[in-house]
C-alpha atoms as a PDB file:
ATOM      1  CA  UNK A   1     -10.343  14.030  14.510  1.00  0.00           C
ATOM      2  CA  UNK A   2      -6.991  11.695  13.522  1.00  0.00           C
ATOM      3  CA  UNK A   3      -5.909  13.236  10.067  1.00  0.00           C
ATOM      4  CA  UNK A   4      -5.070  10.185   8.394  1.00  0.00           C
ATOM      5  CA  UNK A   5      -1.972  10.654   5.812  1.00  0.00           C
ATOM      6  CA  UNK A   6      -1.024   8.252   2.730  1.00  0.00           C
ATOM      7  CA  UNK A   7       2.418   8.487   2.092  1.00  0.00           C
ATOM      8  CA  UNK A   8       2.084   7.027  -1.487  1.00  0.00           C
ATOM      9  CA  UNK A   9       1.573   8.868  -4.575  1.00  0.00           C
ATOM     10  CA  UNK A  10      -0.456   5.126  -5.762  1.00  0.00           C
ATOM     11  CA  UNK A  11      -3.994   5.855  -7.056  1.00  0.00           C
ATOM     12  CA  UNK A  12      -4.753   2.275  -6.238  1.00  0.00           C
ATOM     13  CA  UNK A  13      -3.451   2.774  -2.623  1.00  0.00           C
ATOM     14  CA  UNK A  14      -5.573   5.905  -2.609  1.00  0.00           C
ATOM     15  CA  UNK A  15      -9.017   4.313  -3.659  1.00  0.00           C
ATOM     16  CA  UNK A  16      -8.444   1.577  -1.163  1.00  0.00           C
ATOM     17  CA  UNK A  17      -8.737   4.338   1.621  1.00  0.00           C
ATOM     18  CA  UNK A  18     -11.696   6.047  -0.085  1.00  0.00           C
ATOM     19  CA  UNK A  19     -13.424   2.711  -0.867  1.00  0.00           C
ATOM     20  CA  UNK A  20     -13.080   2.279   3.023  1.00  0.00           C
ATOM     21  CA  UNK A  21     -14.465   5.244   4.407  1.00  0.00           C
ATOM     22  CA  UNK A  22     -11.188   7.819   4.484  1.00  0.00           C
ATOM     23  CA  UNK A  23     -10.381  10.604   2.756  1.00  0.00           C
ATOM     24  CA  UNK A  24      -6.856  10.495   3.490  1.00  0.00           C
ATOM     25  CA  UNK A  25      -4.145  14.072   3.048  1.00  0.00           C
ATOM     26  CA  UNK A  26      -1.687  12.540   0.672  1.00  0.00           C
ATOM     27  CA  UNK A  27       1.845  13.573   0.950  1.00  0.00           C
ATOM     28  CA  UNK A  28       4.258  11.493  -1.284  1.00  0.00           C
ATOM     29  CA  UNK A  29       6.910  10.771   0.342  1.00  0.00           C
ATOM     30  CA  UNK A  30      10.908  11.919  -1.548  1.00  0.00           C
ATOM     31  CA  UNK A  31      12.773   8.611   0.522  1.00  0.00           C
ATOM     32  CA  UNK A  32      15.600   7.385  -1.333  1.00  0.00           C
ATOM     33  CA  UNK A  33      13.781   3.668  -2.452  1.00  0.00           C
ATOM     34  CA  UNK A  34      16.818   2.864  -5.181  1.00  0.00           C
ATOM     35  CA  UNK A  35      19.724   3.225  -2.403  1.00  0.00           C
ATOM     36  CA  UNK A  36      17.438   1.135  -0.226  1.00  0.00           C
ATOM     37  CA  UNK A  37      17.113  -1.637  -2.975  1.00  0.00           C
ATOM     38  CA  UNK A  38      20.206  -2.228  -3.636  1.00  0.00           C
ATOM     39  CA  UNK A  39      21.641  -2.695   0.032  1.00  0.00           C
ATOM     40  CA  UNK A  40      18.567  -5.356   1.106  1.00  0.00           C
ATOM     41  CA  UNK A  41      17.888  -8.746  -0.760  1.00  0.00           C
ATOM     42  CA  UNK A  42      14.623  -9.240  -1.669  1.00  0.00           C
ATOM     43  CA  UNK A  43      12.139 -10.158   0.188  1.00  0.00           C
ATOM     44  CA  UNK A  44       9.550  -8.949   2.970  1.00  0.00           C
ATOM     45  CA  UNK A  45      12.611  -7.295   4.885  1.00  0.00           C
ATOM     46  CA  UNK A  46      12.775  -5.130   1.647  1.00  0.00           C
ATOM     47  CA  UNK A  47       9.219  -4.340   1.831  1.00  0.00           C
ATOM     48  CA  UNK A  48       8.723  -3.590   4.789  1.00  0.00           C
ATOM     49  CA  UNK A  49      11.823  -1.344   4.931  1.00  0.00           C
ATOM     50  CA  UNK A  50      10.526   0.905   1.971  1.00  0.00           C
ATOM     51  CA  UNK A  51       7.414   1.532   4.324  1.00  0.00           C
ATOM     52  CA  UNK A  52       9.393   2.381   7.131  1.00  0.00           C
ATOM     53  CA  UNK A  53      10.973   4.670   5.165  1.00  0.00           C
ATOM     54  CA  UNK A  54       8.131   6.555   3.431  1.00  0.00           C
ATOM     55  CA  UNK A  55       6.411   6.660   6.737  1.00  0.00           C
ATOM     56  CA  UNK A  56       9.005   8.202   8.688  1.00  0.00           C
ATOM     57  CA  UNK A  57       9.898  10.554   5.666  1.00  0.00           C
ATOM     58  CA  UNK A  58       6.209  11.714   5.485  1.00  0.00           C
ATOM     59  CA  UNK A  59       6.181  11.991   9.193  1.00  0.00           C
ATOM     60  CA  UNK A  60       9.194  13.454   9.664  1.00  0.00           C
ATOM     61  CA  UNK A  61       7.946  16.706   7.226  1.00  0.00           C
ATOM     62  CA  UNK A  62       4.498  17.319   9.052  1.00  0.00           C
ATOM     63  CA  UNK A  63       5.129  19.648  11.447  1.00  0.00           C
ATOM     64  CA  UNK A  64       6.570  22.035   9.163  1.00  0.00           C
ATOM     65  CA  UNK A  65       4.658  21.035   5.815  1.00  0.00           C
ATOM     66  CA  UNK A  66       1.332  20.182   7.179  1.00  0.00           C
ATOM     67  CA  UNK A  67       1.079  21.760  11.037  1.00  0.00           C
ATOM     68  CA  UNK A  68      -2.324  21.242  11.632  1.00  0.00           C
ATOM     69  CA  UNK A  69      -2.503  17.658  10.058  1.00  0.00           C
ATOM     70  CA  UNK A  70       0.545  17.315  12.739  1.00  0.00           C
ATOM     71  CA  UNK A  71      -1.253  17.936  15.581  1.00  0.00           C
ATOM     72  CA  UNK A  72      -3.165  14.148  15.479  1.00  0.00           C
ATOM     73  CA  UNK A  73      -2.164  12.180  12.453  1.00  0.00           C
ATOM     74  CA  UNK A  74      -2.108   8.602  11.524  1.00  0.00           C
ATOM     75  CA  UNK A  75       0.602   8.430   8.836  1.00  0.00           C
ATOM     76  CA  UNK A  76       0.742   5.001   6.240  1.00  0.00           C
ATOM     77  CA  UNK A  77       3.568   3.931   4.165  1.00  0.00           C
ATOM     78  CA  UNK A  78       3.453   1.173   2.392  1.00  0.00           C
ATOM     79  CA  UNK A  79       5.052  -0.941  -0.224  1.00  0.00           C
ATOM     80  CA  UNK A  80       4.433  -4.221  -2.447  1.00  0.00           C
ATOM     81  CA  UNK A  81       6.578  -6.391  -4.351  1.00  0.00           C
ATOM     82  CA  UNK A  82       5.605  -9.816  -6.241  1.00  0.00           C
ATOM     83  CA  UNK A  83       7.450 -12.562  -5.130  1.00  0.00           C
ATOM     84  CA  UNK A  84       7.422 -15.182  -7.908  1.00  0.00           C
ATOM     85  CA  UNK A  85       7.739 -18.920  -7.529  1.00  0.00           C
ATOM     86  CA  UNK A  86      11.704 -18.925  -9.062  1.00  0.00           C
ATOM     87  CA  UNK A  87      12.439 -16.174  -5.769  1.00  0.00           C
ATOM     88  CA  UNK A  88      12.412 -13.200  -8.483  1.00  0.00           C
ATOM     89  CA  UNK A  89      11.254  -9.730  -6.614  1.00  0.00           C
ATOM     90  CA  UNK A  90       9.331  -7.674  -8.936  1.00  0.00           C
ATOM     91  CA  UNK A  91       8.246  -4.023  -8.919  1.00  0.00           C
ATOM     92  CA  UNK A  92       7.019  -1.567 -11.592  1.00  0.00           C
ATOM     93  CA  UNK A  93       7.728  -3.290 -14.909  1.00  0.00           C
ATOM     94  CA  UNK A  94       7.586   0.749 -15.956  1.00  0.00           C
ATOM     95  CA  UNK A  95       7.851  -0.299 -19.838  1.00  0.00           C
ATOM     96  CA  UNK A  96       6.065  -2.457 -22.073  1.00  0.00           C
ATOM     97  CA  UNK A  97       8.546  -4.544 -23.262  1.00  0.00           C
ATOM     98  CA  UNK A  98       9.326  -5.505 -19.623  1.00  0.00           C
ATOM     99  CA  UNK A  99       5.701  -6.266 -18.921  1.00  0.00           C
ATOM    100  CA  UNK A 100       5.333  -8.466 -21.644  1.00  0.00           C
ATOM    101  CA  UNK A 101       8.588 -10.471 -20.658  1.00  0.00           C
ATOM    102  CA  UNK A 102       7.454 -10.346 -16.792  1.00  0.00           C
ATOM    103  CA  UNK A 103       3.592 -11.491 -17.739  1.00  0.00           C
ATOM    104  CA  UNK A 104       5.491 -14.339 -20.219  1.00  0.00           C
ATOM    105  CA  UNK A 105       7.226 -16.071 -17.041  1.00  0.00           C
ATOM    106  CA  UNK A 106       4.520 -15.795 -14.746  1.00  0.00           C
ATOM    107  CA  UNK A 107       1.275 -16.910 -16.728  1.00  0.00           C
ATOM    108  CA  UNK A 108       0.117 -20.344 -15.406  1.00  0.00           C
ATOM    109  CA  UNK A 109       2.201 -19.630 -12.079  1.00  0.00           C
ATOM    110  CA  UNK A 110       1.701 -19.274  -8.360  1.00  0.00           C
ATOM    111  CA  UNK A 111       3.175 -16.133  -6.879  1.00  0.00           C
ATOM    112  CA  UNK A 112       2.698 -14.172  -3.338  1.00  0.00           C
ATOM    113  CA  UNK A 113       2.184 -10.375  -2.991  1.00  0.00           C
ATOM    114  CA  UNK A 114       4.109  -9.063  -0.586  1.00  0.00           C
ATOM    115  CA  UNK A 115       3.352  -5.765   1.088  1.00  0.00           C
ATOM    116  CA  UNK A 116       4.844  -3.437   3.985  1.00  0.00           C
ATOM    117  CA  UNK A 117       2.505  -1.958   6.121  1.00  0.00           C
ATOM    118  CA  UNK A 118       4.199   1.238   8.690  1.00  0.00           C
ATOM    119  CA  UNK A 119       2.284   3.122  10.561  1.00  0.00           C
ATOM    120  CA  UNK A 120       3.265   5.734  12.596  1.00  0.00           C
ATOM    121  CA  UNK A 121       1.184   8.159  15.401  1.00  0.00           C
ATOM    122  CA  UNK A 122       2.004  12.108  14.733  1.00  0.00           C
ATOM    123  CA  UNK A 123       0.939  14.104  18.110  1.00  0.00           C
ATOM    124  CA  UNK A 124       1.087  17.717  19.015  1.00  0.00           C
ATOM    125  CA  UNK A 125       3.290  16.193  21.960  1.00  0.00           C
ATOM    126  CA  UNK A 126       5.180  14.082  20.030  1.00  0.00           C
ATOM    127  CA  UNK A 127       6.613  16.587  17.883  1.00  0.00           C
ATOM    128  CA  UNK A 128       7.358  18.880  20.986  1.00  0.00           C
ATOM    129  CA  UNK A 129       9.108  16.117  22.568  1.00  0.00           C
ATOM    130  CA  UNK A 130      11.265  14.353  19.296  1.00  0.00           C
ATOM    131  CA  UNK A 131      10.593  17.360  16.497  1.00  0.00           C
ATOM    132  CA  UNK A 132      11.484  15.943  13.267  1.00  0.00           C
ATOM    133  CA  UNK A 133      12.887  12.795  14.000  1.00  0.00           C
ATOM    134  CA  UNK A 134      10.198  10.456  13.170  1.00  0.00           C
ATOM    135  CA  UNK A 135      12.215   7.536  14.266  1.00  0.00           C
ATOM    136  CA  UNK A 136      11.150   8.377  17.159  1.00  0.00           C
ATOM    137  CA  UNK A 137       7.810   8.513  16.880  1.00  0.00           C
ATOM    138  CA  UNK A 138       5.095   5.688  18.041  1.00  0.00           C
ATOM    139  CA  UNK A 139       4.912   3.310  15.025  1.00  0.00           C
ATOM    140  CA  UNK A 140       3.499  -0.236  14.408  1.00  0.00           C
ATOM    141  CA  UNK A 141       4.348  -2.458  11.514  1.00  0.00           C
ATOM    142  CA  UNK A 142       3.633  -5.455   9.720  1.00  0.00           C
ATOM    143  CA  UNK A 143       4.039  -7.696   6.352  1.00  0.00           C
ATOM    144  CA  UNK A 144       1.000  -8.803   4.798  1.00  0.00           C
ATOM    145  CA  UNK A 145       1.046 -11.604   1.939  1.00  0.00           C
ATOM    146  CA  UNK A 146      -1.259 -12.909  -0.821  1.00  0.00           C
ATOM    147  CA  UNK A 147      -0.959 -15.963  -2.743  1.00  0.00           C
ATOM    148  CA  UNK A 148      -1.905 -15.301  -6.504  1.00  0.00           C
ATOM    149  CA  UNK A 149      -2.992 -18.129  -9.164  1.00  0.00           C
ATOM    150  CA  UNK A 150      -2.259 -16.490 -12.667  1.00  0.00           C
ATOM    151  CA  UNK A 151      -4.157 -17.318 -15.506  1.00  0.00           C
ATOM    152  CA  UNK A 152      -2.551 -18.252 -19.202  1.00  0.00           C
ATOM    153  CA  UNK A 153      -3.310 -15.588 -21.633  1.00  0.00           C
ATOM    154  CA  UNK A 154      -1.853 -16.083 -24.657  1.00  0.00           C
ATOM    155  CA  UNK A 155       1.217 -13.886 -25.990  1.00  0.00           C
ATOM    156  CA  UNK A 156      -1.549 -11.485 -27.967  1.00  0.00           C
ATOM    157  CA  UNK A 157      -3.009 -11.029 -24.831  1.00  0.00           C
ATOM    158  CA  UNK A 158      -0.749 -10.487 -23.112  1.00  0.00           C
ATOM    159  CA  UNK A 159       0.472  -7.756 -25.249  1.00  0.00           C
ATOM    160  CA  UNK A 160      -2.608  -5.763 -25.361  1.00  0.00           C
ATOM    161  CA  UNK A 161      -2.708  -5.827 -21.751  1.00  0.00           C
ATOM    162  CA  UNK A 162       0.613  -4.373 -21.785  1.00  0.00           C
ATOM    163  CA  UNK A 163       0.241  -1.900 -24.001  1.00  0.00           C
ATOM    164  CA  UNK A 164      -2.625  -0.277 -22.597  1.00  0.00           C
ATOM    165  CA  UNK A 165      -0.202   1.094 -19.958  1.00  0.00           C
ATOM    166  CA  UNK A 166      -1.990   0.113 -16.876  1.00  0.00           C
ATOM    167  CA  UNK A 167       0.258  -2.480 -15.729  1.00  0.00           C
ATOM    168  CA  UNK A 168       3.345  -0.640 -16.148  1.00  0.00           C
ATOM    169  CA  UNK A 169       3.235   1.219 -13.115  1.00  0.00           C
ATOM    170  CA  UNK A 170       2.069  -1.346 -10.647  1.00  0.00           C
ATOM    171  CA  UNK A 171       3.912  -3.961  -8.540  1.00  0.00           C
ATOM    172  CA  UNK A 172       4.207  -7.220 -10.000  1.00  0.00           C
ATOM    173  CA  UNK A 173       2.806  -5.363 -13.487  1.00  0.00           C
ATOM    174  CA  UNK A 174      -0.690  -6.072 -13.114  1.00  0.00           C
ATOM    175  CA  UNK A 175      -4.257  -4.893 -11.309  1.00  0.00           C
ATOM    176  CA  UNK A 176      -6.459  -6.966  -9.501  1.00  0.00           C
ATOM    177  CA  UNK A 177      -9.403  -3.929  -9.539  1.00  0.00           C
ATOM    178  CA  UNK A 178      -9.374  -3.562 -13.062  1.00  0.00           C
ATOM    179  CA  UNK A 179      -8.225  -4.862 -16.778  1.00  0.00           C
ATOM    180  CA  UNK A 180      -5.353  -7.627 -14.745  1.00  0.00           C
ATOM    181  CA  UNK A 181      -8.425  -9.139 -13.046  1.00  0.00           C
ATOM    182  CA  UNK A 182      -9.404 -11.106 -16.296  1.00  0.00           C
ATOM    183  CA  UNK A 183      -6.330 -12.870 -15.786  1.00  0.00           C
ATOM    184  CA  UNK A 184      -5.839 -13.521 -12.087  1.00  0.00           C
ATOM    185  CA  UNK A 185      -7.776 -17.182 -11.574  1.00  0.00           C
ATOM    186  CA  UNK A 186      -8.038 -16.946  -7.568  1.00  0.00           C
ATOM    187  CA  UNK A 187      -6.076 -15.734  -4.660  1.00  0.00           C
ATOM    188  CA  UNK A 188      -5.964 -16.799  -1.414  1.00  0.00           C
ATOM    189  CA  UNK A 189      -5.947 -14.210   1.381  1.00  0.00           C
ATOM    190  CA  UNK A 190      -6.846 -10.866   1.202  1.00  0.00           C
ATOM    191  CA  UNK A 191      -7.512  -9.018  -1.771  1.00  0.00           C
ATOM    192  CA  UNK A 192      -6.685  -5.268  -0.628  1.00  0.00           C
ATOM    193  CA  UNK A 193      -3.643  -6.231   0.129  1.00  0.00           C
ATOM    194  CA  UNK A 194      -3.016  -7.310  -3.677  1.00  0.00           C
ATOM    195  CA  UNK A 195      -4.578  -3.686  -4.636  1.00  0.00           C
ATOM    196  CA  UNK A 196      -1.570  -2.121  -2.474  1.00  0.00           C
ATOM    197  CA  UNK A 197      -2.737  -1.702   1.353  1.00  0.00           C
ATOM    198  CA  UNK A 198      -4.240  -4.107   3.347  1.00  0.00           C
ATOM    199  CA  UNK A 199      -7.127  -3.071   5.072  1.00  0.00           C
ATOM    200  CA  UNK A 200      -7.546  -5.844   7.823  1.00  0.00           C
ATOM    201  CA  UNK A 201      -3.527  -4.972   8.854  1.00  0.00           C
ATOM    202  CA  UNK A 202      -4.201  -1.455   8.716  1.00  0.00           C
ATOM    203  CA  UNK A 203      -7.341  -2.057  11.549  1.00  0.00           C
ATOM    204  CA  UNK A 204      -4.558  -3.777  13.620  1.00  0.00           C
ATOM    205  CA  UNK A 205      -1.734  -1.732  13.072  1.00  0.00           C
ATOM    206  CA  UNK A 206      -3.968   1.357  14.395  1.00  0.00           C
ATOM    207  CA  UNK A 207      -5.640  -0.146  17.260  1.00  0.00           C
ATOM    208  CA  UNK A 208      -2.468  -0.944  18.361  1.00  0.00           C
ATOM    209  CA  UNK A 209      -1.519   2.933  18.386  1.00  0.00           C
ATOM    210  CA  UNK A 210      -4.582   3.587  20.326  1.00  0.00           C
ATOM    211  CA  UNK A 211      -6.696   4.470  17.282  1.00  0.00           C
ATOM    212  CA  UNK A 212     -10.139   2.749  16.121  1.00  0.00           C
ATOM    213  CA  UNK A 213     -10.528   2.233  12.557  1.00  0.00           C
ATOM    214  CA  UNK A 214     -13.746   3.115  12.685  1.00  0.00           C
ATOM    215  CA  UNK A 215     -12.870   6.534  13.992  1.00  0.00           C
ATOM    216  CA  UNK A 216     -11.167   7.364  10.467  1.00  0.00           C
ATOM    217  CA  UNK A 217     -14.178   7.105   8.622  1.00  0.00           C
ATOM    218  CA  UNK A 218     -15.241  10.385   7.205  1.00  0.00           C
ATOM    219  CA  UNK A 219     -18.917   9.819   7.050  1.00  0.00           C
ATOM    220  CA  UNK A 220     -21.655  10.285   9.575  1.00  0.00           C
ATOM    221  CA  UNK A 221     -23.903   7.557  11.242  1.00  0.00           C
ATOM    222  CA  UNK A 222     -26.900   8.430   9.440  1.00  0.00           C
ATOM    223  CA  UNK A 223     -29.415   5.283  10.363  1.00  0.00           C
ATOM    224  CA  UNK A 224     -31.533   5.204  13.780  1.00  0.00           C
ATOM    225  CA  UNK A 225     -31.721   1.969  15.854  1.00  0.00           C
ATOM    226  CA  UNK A 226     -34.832   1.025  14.800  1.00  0.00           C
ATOM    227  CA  UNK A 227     -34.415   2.313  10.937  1.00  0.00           C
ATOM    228  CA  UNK A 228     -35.567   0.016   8.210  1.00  0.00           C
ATOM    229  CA  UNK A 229     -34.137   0.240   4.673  1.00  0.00           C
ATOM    230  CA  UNK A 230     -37.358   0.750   2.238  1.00  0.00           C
END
């Protein structure tokens, strides 16, 4: 069975795959992100160039980290920005004073989540016939985005949001699974891909490596044809 591996160390990212069937082998991957932001404008080129970069890292360390994983793996990198309606690119607020500045601008605002989806297909015969270099290795790609309608919490709100230290470490500095989602109005599109990894582009991606989504799932079939639920 395809070993499928997150290259994220994102617990949201994570639960996404669980929630949808996988129990994925996470290895986080060690790419250099900071050199990459500061030699690409912002934007989904940026994105999706941070995924490409995790994946390949990831992939490029599974033949000697994780052999047997390397033998048939589906490796995912991924990344998500918020693009904001003034054309400001924002990450990981990563402190509380910048959350409460970020959340400040935004509130009563339209912005799009922007993610980068890489995949890339780890064989046995791929790694005999390129070794490490994963840039060689089959890959598909994409950009997913989400339109986001923020609500207007007021500045006391907004700080005990922040200071309860779960939007610190996520892109755009809030959740859409948890304590963020009492401020997020509506979205339009698809609402994984706000939570860090978009399901529906994952399906795609895969199939077009060859590999059915539904042959990642790590449960069994358990009804019959003609089984009723009691």
């Amino acid at each position: 069975m395809t070993t499928v591996v997150l290259g994220s160390a994102s617990p949201s990212r994570l639960s996404i795959l669980r929630s949808g069937g996988i129990e994925p082998l996470v290895v986080v991957s060690t790419a250099d992100e900071d050199k990459l932001k500061d030699s690409l404008p912002a934007g989904p080129e940026l994105v999706q160039e941070l995924a490409r970069c995790k994946a390949r890292n990831v992939a490029g360390r599974l033949p000697t980290e994780h052999p047997k994983a390397a033998a048939d793996a589906l490796v995912i990198g991924s990344d998500s920005m918020l693009l904001t309606e003034s054309g400001d690119l924002i990450g990981k607020p990563l402190t509380v004073t910048n959350t409460i500045k970020h959340w400040q601008k935004v509130r009563g605002t339209t912005a799009q989540l922007i993610t980068g989806h890489t995949l890339i297909r780890v064989t046995a015969g791929v790694v005999e016939e390129h070794g490490a270099q994963s840039s060689n290795y089959p890959h598909a790609e994409a950009v997913s985005s989400t339109k986001l309608f923020f609500g207007t919490p007021d500045d006391r709100d907004i700080e005990r949001y922040a200071r309860t230290g779960e939007p610190l470490y996520c892109a755009g500095g809030f959740t859409l699974e948890a304590l963020g989602g009492w401020f997020i109005d509506r979205i339009e599109g698809d609402p994984s891909n706000v939570i860090g990894l978009s399901l529906p582009t994952v399906r795609r991606l895969a199939a077009e490596l060859g590999v059915a989504a539904t042959e990642l799932w790590n449960i069994a079939p358990e009804m019959g044809d003609d089984q009723q639920v009691n």
